[in-house]
Protein backbone atom coordinates (compact mmCIF):
# COMPACT_ATOMS: atom_id res chain seq x y z
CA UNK A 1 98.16 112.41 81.18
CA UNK A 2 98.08 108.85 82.17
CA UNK A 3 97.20 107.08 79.42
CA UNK A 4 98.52 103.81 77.43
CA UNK A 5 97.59 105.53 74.00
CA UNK A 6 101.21 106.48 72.82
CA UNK A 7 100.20 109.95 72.16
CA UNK A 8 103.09 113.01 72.79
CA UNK A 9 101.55 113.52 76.40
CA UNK A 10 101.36 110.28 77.50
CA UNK A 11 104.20 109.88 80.45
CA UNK A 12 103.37 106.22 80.04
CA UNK A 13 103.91 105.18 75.99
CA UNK A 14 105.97 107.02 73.83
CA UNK A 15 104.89 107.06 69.86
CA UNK A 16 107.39 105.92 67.33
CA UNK A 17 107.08 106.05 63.24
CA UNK A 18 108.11 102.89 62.53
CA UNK A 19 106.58 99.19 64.16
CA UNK A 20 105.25 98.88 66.97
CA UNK A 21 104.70 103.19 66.60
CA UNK A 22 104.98 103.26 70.66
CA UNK A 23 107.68 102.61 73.14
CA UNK A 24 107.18 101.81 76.43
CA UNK A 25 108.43 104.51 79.16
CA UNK A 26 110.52 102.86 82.16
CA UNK A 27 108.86 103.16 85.20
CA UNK A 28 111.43 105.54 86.71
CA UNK A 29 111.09 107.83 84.42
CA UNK A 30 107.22 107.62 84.31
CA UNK A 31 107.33 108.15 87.86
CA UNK A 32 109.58 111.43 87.42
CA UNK A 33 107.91 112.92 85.06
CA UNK A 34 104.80 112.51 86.60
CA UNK A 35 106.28 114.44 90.02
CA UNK A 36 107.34 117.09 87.21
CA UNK A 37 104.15 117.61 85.85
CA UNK A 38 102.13 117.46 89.66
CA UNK A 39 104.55 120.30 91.16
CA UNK A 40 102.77 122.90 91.95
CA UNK A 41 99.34 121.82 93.66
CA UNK A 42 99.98 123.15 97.02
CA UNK A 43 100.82 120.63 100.10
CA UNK A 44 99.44 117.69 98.04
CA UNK A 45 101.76 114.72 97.41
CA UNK A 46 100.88 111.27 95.98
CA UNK A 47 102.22 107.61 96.75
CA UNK A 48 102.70 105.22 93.63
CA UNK A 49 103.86 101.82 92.49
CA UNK A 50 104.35 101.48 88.79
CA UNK A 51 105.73 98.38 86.92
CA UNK A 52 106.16 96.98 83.59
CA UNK A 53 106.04 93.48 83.09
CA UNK A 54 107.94 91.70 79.96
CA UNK A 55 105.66 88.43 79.65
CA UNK A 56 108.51 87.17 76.72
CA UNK A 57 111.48 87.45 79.24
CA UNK A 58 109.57 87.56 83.04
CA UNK A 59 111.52 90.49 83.78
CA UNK A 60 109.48 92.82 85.80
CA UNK A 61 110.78 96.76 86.57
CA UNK A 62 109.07 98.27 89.24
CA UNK A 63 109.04 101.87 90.96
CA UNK A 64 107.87 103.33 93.77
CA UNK A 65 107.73 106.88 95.10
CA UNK A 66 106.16 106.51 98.96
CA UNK A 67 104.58 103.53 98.67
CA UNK A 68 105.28 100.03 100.68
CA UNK A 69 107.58 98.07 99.63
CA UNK A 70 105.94 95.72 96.98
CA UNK A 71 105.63 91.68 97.36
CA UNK A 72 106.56 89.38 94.86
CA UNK A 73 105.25 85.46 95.26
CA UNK A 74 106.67 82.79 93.14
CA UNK A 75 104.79 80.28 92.18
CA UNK A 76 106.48 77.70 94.25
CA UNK A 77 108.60 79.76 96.60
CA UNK A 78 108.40 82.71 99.40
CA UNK A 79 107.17 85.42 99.51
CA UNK A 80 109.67 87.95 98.52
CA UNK A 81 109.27 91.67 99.69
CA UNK A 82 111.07 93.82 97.03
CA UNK A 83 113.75 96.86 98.38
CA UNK A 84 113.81 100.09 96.60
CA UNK A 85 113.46 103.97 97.30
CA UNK A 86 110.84 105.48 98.87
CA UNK A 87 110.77 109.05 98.30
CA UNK A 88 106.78 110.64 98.11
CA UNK A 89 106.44 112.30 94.82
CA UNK A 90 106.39 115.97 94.98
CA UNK A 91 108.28 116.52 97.76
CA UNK A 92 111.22 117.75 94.97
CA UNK A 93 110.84 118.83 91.77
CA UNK A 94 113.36 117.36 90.24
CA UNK A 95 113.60 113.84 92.06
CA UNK A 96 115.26 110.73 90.92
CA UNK A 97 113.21 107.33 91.32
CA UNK A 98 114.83 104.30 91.31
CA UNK A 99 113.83 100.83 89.20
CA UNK A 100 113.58 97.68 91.22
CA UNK A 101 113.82 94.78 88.93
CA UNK A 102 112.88 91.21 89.39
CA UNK A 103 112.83 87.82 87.45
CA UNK A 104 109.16 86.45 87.67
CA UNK A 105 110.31 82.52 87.45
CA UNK A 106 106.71 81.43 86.45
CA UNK A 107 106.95 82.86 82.87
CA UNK A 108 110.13 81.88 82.32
């Protein structure tokens, strides 16, 4: 279930019992569970960019499973196209995804 309620099948948000009670699930292994939990519908597949975003340190972790490459703009700068895997989700059961991370200057 995609859901940010940290709730035990959330593949997002993990629940904890102490402060904050939730832990935040890495996008790679959102992405893989997610392909887990989709086998099985046939000839369907699905394309997805998923990212977390630490406003305190402007490190952002992205993944993608048959998607475009994603673009990052600085604030005063290029514009950066991110590299990472590309492998469509569902194609393989038990596929590994890949984190692309980046340093978003402007919250630094």
């Amino acid at each position: 279930m995609l859901t940010t309620t940290p709730i035990e099948s959330s593949v997002l948000k993990r629940p904890l019992s102490t402060a904050p009670f939730h832990t935040i699930v890495s996008p790679e292994i959102a992405i893989e569970e997610l392909n887990r939990r989709c086998q099985g519908n046939g000839d369907m597949y699905f394309t997805i960019v998923y990212g977390v975003l630490n406003v305190r340190t402007g490190v952002l972790s992205i993944t993608q499973a048959g998607h475009p490459r994603p673009l990052y703009l600085p604030v005063n700068g290029d514009v950066v196209m991110l590299n990472g895997g590309c492998l469509i989700a569902l194609w393989w059961r038990y596929a590994s995804f890949e984190p692309i991370r980046a340093v978003a200057q402007s919250l630094r």
